[in-house]
Protein backbone atom coordinates (compact mmCIF):
# COMPACT_ATOMS: atom_id res chain seq x y z
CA UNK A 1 33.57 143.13 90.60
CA UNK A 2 36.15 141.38 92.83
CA UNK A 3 36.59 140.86 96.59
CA UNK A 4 40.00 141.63 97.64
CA UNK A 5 40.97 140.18 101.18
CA UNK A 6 43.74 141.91 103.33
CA UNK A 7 44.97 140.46 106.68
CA UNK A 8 48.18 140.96 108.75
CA UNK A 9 49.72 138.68 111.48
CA UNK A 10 51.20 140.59 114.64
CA UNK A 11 54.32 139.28 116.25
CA UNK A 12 58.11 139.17 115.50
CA UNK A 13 59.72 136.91 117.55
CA UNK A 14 63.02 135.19 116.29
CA UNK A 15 64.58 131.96 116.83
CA UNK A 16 67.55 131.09 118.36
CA UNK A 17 69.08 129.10 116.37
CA UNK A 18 68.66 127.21 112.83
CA UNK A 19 66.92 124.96 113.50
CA UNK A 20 63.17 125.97 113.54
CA UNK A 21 61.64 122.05 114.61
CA UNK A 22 62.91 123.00 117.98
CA UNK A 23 61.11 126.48 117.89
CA UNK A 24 58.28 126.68 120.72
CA UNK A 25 55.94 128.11 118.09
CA UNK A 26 55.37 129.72 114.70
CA UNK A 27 56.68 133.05 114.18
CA UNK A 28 54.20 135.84 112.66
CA UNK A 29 56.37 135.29 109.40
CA UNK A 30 56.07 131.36 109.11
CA UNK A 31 52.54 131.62 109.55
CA UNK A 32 52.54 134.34 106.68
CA UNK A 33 54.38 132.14 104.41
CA UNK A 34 52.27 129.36 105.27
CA UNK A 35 48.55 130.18 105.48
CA UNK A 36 49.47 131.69 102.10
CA UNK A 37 48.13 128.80 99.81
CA UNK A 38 45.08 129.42 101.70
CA UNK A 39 43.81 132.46 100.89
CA UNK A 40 41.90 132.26 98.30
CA UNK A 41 39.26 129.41 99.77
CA UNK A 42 38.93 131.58 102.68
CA UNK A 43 38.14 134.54 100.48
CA UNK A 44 36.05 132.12 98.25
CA UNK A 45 33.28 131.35 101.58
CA UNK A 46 33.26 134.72 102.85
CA UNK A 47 32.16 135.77 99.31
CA UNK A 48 29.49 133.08 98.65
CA UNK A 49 28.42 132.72 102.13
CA UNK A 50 28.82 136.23 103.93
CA UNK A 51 25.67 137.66 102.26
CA UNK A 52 27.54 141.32 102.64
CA UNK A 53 29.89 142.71 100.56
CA UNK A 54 32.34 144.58 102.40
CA UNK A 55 32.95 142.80 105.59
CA UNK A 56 35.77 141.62 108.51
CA UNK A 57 36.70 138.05 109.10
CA UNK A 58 38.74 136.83 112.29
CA UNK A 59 39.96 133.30 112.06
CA UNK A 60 41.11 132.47 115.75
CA UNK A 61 43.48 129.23 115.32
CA UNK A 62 45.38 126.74 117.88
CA UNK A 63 47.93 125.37 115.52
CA UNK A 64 49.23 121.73 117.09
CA UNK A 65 52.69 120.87 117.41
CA UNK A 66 52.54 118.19 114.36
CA UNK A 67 51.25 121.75 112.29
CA UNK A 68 47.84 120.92 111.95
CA UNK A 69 44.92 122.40 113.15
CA UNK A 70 44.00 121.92 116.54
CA UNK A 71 40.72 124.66 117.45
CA UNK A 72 39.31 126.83 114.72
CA UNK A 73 37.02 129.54 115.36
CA UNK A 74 36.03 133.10 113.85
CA UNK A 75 33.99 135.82 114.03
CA UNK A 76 32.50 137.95 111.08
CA UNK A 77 31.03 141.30 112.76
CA UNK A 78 27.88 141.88 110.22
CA UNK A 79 27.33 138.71 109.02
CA UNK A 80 23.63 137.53 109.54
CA UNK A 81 23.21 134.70 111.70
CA UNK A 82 22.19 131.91 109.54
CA UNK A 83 24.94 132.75 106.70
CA UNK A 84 27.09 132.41 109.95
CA UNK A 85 25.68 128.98 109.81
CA UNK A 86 27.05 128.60 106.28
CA UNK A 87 30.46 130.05 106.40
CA UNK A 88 31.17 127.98 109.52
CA UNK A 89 29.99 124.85 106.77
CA UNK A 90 32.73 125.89 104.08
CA UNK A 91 35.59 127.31 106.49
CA UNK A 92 35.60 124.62 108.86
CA UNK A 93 36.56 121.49 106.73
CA UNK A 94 39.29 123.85 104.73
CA UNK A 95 40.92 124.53 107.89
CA UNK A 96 41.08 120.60 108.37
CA UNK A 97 43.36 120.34 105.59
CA UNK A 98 45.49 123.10 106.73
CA UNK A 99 49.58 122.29 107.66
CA UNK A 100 52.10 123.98 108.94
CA UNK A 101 55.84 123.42 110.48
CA UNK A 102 56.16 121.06 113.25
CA UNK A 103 56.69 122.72 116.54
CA UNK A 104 57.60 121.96 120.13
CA UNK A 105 54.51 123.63 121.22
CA UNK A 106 51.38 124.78 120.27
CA UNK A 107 50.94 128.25 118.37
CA UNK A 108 47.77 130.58 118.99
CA UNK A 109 47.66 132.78 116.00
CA UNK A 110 44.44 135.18 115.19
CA UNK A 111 44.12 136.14 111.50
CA UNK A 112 42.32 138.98 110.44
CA UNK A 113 41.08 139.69 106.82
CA UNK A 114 39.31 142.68 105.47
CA UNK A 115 36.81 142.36 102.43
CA UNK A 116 36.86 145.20 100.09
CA UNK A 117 34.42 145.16 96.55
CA UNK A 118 36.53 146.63 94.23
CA UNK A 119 36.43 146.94 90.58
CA UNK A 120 40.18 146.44 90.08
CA UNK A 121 41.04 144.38 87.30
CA UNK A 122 42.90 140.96 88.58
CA UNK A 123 41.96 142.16 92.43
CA UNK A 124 42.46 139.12 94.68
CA UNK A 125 43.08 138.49 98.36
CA UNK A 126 46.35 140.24 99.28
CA UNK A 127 48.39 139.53 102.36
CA UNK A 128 48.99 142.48 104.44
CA UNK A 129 52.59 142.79 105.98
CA UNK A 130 54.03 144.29 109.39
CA UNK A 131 57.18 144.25 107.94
């Protein structure tokens, strides 16, 4: 049995120019490509930690201007207190190690997942698109 994650990122705002450094923020798309490489530790605590199988997961990020993380947070609707406890252990230092592209400003960005048992063979976290 596998736990497949799907999350989507709202927002389609476009640069001006080239030149992204000089961007005010991530775009809905950079953070896509970006918070790719992450998925599966994210999907990884929710399923040892969780104690639930099916489930929602809402990371709620401040991204600093040097791209890394500046406030983490989440909220998992369902999820007992105490395994609360321990997902907040294994998400927290992941989302230390987290980078993205250097910005001009800071860049609020809420990422929700959706956890799904399946018993697809090779099922994995999947990113969901608003394209």
């Amino acid at each position: 049995m596998a736990l497949v994650a799907s999350t989507a990122f709202a927002g389609t705002e476009k640069l001006p120019h080239d030149d992204k450094t000089d961007a005010e923020s991530l775009t809905a798309k950079e953070l896509h490509t970006y918070f790719e490489p992450y998925l599966l530790g994210i999907r990884d605590c929710y399923a040892a930690n969780a104690k639930t199988g099916d489930g929602t997961l809402r990371l709620e990020l401040i991204i600093h201007r040097d791209g890394t993380v500046f406030k983490f947070g989440f909220t998992a609707p369902g999820v007992p207190s105490k395994a609360i406890q321990e997902l907040d252990r294994c998400l927290r230092p992941l989302s230390e190690s987290w980078h993205f592209p250097v910005r001009r400003g800071f860049t609020s960005a809420v990422v929700p997942f959706l956890f799904v048992h399946t018993h697809a063979p090779g099922a994995g976290p999947k990113m969901g698109s608003d394209r």
